[in-house]
Protein backbone atom coordinates (compact mmCIF):
# COMPACT_ATOMS: atom_id res chain seq x y z
CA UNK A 1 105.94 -27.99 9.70
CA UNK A 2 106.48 -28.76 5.95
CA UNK A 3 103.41 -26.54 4.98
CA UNK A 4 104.40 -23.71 7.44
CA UNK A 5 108.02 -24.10 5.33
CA UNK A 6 107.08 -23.92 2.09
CA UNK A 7 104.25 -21.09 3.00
CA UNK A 8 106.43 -18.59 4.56
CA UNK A 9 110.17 -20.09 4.34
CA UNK A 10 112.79 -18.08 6.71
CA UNK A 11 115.37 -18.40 3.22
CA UNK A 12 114.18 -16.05 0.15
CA UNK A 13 116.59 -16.14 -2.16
CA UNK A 14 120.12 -17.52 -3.18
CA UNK A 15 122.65 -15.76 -6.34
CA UNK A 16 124.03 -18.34 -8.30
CA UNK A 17 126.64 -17.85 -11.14
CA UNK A 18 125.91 -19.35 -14.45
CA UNK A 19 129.25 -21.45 -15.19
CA UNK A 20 127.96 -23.19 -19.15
CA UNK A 21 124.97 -21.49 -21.22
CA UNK A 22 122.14 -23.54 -20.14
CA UNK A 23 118.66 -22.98 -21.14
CA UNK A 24 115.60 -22.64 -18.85
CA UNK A 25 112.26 -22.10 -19.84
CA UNK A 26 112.75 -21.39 -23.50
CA UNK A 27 115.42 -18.70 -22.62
CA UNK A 28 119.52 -19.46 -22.98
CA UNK A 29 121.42 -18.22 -20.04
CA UNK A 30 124.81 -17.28 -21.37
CA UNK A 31 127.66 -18.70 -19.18
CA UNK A 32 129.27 -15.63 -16.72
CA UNK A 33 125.74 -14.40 -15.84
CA UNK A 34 124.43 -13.58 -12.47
CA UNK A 35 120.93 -15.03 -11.74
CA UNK A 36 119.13 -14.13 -8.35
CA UNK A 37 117.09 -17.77 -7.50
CA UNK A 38 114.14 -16.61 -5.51
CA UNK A 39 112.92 -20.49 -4.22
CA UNK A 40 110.28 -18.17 -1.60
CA UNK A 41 108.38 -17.73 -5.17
CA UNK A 42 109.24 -21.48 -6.16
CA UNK A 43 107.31 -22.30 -3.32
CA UNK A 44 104.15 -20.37 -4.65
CA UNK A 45 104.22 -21.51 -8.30
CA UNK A 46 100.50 -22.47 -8.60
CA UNK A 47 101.61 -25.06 -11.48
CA UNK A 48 103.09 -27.26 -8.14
CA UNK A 49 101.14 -25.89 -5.91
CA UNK A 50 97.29 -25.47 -6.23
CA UNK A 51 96.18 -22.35 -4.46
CA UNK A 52 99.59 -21.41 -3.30
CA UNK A 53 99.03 -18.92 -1.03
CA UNK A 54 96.62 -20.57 1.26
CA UNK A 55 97.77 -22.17 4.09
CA UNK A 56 96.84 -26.15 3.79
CA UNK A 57 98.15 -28.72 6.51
CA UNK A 58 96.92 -31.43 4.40
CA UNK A 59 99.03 -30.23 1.06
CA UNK A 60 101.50 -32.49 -0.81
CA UNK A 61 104.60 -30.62 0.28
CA UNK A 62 107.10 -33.01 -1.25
CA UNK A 63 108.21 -30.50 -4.23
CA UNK A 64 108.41 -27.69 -1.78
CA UNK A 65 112.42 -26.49 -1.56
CA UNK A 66 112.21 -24.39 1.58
CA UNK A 67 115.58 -26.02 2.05
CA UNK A 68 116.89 -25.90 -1.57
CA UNK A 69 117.45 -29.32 -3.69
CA UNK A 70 119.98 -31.48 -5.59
CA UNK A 71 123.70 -30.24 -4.46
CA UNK A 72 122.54 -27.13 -3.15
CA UNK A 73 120.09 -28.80 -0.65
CA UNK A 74 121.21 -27.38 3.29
CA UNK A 75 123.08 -29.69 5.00
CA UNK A 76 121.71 -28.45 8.42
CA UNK A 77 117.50 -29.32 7.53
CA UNK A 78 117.18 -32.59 9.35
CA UNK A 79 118.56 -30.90 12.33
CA UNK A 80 116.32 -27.73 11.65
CA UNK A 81 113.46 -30.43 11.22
CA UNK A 82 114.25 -32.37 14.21
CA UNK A 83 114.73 -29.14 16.43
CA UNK A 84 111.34 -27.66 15.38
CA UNK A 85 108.97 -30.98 15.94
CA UNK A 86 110.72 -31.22 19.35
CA UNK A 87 110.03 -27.30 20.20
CA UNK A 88 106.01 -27.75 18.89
CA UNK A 89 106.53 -30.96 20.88
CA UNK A 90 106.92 -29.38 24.06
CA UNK A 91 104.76 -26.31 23.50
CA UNK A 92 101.92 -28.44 23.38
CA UNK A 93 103.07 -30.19 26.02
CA UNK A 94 103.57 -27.19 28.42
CA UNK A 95 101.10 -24.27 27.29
CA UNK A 96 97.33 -24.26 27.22
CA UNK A 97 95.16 -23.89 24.34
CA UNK A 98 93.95 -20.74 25.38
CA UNK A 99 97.00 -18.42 24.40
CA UNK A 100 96.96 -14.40 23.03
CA UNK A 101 99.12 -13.41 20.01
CA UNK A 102 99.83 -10.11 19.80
CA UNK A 103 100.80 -8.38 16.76
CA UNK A 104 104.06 -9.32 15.28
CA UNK A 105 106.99 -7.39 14.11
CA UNK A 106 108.91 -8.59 11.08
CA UNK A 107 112.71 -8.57 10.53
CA UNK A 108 113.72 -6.27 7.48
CA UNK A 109 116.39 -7.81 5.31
CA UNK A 110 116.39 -8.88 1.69
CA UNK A 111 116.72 -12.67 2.28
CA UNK A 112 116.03 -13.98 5.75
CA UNK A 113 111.96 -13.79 6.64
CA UNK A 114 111.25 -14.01 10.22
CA UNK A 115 110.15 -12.11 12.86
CA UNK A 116 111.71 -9.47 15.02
CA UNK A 117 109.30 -9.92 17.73
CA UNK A 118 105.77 -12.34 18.26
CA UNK A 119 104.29 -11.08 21.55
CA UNK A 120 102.46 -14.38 23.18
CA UNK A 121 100.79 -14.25 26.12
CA UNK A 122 100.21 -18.15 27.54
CA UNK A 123 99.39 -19.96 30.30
CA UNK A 124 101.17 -23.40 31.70
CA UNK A 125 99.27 -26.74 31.97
């Protein structure tokens, strides 16, 4: 679940408002700008992450921030968490091995990834 987070997180993006000059990465941010925080990216930097854009179960996800950090982090992820291992939970328990995915239809917006549509054709135990 934590891999399948920080690979394709359903959050892109968050605007912040820069409230004291601060700077970050060599570069002052003056205070009253606008910065767009794209963590999807965050998630691919290959100096955290070596070869970020493969998939890896076994991958130290623990600087991943699919859910955001510090006082930003979302107050809703351990129920998010808890609420996905108990769906996988019972998929496994209640679908076959041998299932059909069909071709999947993405949702179009500029900050929520997910899909539209993920046409699965399964069979019960």
């Amino acid at each position: 679940m934590e891999e399948t987070l920080r690979y394709d997180s359903s959050g892109q993006m968050t605007p912040r408002l820069v409230t004291r000059d601060v700077e970050w990465h060599g570069t002052v941010v003056p205070a009253g700008s606008r910065l767009l925080l794209i963590f999807a990216a965050a998630n691919h930097d290959p100096r955290v992450f070596p070869v970020p854009d493969t998939f890896d179960l076994n991958r130290d996800t623990s600087k991943a921030i699919a859910f955001g950090t510090g006082a930003h982090f979302c107050l809703g992820a351990a129920l998010a968490r808890l609420e996905t291992r108990i769906v996988l939970e019972e998929l496994v328990a209640a679908v076959r091995e041998d299932y059909d995915v069909g071709t999947p239809t993405r949702v179009h917006h500029p900050n929520i990834r997910g899909f539209r549509s993920l046409p699965t054709t399964i069979k019960p135990r």
